[in-house]
Protein backbone atom coordinates (compact mmCIF):
# COMPACT_ATOMS: atom_id res chain seq x y z
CA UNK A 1 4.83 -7.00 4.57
CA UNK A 2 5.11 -4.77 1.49
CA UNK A 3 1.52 -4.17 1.29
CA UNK A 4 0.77 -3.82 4.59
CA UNK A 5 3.74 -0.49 4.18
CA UNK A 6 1.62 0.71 0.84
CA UNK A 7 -1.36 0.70 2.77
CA UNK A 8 -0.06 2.31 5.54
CA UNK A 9 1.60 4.99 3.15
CA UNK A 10 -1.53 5.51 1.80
CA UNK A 11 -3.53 5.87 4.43
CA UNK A 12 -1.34 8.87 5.52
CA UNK A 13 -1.35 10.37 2.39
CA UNK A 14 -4.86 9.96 2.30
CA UNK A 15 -5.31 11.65 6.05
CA UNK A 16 -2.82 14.44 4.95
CA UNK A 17 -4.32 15.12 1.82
CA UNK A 18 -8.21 15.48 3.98
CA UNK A 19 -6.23 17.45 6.42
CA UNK A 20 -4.91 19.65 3.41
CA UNK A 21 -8.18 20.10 2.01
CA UNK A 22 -9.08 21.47 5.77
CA UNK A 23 -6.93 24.13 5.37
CA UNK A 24 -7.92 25.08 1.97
CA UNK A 25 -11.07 25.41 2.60
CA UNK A 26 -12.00 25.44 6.25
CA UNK A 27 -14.91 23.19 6.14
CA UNK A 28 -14.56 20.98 9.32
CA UNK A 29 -16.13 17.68 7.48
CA UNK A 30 -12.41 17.31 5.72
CA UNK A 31 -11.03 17.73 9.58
CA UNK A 32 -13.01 14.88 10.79
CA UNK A 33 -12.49 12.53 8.09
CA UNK A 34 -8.44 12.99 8.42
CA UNK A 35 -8.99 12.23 12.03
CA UNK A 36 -11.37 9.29 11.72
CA UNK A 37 -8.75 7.94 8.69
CA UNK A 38 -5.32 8.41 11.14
CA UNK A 39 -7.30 7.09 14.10
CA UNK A 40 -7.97 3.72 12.17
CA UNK A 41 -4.76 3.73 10.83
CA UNK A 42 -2.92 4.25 13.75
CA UNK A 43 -5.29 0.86 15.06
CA UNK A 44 -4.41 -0.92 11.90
CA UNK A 45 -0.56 -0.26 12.47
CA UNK A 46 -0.77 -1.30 16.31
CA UNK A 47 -2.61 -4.36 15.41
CA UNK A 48 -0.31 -5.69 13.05
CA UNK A 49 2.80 -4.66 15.43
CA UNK A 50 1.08 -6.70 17.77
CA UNK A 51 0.52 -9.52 15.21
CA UNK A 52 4.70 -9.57 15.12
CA UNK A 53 5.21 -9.42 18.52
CA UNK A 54 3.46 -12.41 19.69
CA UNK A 55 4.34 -13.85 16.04
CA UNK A 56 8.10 -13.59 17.28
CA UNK A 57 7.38 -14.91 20.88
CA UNK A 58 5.76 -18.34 19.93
């Protein structure tokens, strides 16, 4: 559970920090990769909440 939550953490950071970069520099390449990072995050995170769901209905 606790590394699933530091992966998680730093996936966002990660996403933030591409988005930052975005706004520093305004090249669209650090846009997309923040998107394509949260996107698969976002999957990861609703996978794994699905994981415990069922988990906790069996």
């Amino acid at each position: 559970m606790l590394l699933f939550r530091w992966v998680f953490f730093l996936l966002l950071l990660a996403a933030a920090v591409s988005f930052g970069f975005f706004v520093g520099t305004g090249q669209p390449r650090f846009k997309r990769w923040g998107l394509v990072i949260l996107k698969w995050t976002i999957v990861a995170a609703l996978a794994f909440f699905g994981v415990l769901a069922l988990d906790r209905l069996a």
